[in-house]
C-alpha atoms as a PDB file:
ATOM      1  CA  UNK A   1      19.059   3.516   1.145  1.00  0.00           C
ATOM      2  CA  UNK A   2      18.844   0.439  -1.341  1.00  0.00           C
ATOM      3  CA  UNK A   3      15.821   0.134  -2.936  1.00  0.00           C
ATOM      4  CA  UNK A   4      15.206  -3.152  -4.930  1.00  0.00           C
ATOM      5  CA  UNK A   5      12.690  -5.075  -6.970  1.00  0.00           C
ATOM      6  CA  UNK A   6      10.719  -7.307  -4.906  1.00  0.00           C
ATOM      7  CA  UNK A   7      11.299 -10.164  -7.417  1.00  0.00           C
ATOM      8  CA  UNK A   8      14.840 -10.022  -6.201  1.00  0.00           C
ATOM      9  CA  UNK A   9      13.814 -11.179  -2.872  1.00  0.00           C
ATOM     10  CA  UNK A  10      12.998 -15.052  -1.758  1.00  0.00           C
ATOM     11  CA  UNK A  11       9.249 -15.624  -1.956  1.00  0.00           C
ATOM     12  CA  UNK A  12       9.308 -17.133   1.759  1.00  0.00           C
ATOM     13  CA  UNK A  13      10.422 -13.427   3.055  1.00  0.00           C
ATOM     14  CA  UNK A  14       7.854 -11.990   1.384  1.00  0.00           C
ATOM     15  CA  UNK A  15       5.382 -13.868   2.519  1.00  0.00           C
ATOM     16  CA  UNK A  16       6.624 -14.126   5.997  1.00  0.00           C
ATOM     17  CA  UNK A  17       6.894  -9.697   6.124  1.00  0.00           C
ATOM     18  CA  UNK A  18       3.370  -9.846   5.318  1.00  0.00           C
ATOM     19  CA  UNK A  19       2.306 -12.579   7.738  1.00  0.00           C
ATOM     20  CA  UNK A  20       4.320 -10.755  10.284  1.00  0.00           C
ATOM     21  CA  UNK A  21       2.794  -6.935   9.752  1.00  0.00           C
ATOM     22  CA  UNK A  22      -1.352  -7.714   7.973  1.00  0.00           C
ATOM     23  CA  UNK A  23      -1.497 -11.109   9.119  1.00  0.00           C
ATOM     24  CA  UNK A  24      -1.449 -12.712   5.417  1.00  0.00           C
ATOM     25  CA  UNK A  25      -0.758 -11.571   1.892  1.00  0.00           C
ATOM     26  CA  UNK A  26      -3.839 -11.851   1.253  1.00  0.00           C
ATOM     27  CA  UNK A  27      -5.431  -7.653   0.798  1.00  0.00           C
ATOM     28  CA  UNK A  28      -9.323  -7.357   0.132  1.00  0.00           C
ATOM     29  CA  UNK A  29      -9.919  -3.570  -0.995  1.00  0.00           C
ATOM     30  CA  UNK A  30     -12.824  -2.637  -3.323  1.00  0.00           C
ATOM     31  CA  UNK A  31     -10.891  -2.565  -5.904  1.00  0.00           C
ATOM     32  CA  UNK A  32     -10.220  -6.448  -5.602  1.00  0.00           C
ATOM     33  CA  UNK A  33      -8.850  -9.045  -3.928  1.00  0.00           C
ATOM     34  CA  UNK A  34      -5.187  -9.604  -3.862  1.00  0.00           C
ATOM     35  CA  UNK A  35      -1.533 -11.569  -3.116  1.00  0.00           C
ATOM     36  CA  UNK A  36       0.602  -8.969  -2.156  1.00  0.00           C
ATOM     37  CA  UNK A  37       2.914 -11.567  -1.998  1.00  0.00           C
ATOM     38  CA  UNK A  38       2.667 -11.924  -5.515  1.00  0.00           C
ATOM     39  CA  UNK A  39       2.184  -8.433  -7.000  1.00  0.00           C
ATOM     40  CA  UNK A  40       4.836  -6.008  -8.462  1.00  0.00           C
ATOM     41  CA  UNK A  41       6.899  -3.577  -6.349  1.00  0.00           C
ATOM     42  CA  UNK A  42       9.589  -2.981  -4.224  1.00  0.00           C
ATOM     43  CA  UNK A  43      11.658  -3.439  -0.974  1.00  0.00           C
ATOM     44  CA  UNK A  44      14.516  -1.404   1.510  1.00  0.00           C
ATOM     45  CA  UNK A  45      16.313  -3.694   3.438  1.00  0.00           C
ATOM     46  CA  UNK A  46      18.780  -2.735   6.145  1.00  0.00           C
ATOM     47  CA  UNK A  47      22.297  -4.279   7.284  1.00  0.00           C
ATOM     48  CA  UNK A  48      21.094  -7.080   9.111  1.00  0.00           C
ATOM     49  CA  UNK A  49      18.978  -7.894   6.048  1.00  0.00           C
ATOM     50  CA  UNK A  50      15.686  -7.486   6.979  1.00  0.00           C
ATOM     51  CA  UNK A  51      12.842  -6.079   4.887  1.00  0.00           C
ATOM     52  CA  UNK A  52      12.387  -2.342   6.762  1.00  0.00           C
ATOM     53  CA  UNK A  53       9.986  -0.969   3.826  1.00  0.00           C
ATOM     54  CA  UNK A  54       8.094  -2.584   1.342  1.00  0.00           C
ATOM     55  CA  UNK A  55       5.475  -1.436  -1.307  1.00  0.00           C
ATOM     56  CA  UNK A  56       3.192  -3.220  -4.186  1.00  0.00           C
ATOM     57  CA  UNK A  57       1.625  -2.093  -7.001  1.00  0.00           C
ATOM     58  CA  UNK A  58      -0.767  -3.077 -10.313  1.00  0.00           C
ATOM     59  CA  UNK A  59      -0.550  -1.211 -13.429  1.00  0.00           C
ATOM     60  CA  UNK A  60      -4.576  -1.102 -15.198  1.00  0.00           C
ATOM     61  CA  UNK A  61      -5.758   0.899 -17.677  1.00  0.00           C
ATOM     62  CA  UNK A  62      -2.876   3.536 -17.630  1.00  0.00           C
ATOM     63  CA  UNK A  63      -3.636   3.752 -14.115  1.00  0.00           C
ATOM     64  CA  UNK A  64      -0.842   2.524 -11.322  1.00  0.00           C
ATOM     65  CA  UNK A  65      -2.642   1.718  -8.098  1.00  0.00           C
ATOM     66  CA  UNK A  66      -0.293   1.177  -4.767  1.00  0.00           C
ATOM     67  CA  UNK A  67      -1.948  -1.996  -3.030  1.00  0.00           C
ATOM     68  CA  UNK A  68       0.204  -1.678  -0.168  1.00  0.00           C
ATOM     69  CA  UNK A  69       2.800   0.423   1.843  1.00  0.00           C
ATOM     70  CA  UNK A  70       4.727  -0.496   4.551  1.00  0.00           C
ATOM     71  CA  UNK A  71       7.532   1.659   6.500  1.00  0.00           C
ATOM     72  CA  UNK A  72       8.949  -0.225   9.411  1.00  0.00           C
ATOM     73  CA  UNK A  73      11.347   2.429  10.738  1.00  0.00           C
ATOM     74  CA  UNK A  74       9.054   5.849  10.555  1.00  0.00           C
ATOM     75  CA  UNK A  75      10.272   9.331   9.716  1.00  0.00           C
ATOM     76  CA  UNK A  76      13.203   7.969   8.013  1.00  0.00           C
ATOM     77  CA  UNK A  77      12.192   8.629   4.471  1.00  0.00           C
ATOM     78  CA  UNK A  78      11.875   5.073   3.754  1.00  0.00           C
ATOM     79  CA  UNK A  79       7.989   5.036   2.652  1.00  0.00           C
ATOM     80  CA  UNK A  80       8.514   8.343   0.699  1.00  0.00           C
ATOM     81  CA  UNK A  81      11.457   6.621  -1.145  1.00  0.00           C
ATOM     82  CA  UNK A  82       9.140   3.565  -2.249  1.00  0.00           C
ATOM     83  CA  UNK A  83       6.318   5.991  -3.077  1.00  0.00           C
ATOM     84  CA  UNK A  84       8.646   7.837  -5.580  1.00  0.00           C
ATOM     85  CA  UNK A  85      10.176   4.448  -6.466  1.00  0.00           C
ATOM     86  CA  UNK A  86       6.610   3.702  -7.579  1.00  0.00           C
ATOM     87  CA  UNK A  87       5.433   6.947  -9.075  1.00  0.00           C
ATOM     88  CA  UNK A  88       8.599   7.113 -11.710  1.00  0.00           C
ATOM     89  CA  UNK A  89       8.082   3.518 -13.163  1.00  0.00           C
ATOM     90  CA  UNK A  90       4.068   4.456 -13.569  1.00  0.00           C
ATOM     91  CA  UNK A  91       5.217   7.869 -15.483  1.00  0.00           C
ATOM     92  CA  UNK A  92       7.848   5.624 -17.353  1.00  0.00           C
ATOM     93  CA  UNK A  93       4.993   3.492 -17.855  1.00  0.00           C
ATOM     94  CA  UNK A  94       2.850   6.102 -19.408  1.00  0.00           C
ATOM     95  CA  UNK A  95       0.600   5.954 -16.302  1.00  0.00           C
ATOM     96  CA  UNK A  96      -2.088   9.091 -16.283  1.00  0.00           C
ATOM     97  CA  UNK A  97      -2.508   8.485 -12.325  1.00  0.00           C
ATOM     98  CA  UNK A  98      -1.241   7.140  -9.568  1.00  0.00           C
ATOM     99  CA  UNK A  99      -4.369   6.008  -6.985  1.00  0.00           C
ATOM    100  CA  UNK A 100      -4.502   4.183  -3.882  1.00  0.00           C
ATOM    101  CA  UNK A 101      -7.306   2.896  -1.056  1.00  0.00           C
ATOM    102  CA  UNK A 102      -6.540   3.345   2.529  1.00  0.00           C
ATOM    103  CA  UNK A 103      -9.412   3.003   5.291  1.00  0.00           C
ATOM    104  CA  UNK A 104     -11.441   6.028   7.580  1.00  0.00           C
ATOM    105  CA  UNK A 105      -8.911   4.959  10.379  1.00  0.00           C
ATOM    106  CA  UNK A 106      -5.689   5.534   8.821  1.00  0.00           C
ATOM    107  CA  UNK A 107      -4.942   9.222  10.061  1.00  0.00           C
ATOM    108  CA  UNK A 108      -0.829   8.436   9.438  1.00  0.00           C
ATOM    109  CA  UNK A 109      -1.891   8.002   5.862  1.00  0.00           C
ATOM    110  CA  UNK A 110      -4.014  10.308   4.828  1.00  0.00           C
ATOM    111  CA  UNK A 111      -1.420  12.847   6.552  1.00  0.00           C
ATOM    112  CA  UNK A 112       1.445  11.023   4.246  1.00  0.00           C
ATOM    113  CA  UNK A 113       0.283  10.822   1.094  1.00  0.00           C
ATOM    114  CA  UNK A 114      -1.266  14.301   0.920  1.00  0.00           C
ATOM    115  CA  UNK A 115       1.862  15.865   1.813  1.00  0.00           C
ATOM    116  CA  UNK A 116       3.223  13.868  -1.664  1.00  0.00           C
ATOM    117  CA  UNK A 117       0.564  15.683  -3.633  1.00  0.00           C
ATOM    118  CA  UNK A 118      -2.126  13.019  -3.339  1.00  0.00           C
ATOM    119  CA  UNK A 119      -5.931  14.223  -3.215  1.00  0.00           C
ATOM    120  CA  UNK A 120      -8.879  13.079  -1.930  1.00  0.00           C
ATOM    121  CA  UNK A 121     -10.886  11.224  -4.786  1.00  0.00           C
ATOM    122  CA  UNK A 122     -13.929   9.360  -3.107  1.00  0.00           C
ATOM    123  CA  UNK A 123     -15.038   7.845  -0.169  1.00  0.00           C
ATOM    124  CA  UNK A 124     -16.433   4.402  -0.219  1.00  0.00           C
ATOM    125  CA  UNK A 125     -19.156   4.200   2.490  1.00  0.00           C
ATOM    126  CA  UNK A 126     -19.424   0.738   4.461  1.00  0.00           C
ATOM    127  CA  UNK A 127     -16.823  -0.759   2.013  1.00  0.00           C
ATOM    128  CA  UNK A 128     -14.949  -2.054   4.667  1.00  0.00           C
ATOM    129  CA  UNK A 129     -17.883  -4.249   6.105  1.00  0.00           C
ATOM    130  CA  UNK A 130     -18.001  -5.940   2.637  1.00  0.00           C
ATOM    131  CA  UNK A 131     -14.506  -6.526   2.745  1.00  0.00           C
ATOM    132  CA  UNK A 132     -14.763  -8.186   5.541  1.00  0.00           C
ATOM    133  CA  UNK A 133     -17.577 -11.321   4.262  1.00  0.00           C
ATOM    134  CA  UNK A 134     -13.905 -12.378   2.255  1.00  0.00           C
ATOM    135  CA  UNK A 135     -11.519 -11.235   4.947  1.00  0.00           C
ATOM    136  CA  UNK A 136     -13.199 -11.959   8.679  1.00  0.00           C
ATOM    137  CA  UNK A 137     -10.124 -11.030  10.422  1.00  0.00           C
ATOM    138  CA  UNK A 138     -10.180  -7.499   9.307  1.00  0.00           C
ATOM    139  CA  UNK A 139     -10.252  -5.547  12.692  1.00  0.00           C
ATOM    140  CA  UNK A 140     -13.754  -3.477  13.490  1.00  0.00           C
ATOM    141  CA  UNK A 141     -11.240  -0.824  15.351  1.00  0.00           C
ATOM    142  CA  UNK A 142      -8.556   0.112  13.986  1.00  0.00           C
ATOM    143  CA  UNK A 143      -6.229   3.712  14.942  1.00  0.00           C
ATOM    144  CA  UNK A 144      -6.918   5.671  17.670  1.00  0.00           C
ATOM    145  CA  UNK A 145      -9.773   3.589  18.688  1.00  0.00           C
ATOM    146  CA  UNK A 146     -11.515   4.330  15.234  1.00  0.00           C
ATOM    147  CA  UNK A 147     -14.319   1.865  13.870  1.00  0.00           C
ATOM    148  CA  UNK A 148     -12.690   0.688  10.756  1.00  0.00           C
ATOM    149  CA  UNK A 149     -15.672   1.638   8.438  1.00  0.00           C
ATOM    150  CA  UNK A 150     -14.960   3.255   5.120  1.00  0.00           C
ATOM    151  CA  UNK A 151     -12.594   3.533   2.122  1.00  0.00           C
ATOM    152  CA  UNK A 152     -11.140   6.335   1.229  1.00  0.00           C
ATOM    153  CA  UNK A 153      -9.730   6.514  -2.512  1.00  0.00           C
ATOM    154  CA  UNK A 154      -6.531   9.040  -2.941  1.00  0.00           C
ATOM    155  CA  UNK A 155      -4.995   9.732  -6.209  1.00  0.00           C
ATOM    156  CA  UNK A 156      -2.053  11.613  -7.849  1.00  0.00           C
ATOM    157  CA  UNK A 157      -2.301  13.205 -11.360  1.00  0.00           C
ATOM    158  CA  UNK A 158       1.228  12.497 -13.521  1.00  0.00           C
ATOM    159  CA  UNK A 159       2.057  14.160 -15.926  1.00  0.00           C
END
């Protein structure tokens, strides 16, 4: 598995993998508003050179926050790889912690990044409702038939 800086990649692809799998680049989270096709991280792509995995990141404050996370061939060890990718530039980095914001709904993800040693930090009541006054097209149901409500804040001490 080849895992390279997303800065190595055409903008256009970036743009068009986030089109394709959140609708835009665009990612409202409480913790701001972003351009996913413009932040930091990194990208797998396969033979027929197609972005299968892609992850982006801001470094704050000694603190490395993942922004977003995206695995397009599960169980495959792709998302773990770009985690890890992730989690040695914030140590190189001198980053204390390694945080990230996923929503009530997101079952797959809470499930993933606690088996990586993430823990529950806080949970953001109604955050998602404010979220969506800048980003109407946010979904109201989201896995399993879940009302997409709350924020849930996971982080990863590093030493």
């Amino acid at each position: 598995m080849k895992i390279d800086a997303i800065e190595n990649l055409p903008k256009h692809k970036i743009i068009e993998f986030f089109k394709l799998h959140w609708g835009c680049p665009e990612m409202v989270i409480s913790s701001g508003v972003y351009d996913c096709s413009t932040l930091d991280g990194f990208t797998v792509i396969n033979e027929e050179d197609e972005i299968i995995g892609l992850i982006t990141y801001i470094i704050k404050d000694n603190e490395c926050e993942i922004i977003s996370l995206d695995s397009i061939e599960e169980g495959k060890g792709i998302g773990s790889s770009l985690v890890q990718e992730v989690e040695s530039l914030a140590i190189k980095k001198k980053c204390r912690l390694l945080k990230l914001i996923t929503t009530n709904d997101n079952l797959l993800a809470l499930r993933f990044y606690q088996k990586r040693g993430f823990m529950l930090s806080k949970i953001l009541i109604n955050a998602v409702q404010k979220a969506r006054k800048l980003k109407p097209e946010i979904p109201l149901i989201g896995n399993d038939g879940i009302p997409i409500r709350d924020e849930i804040e996971l982080i990863k001490k590093l030493n």
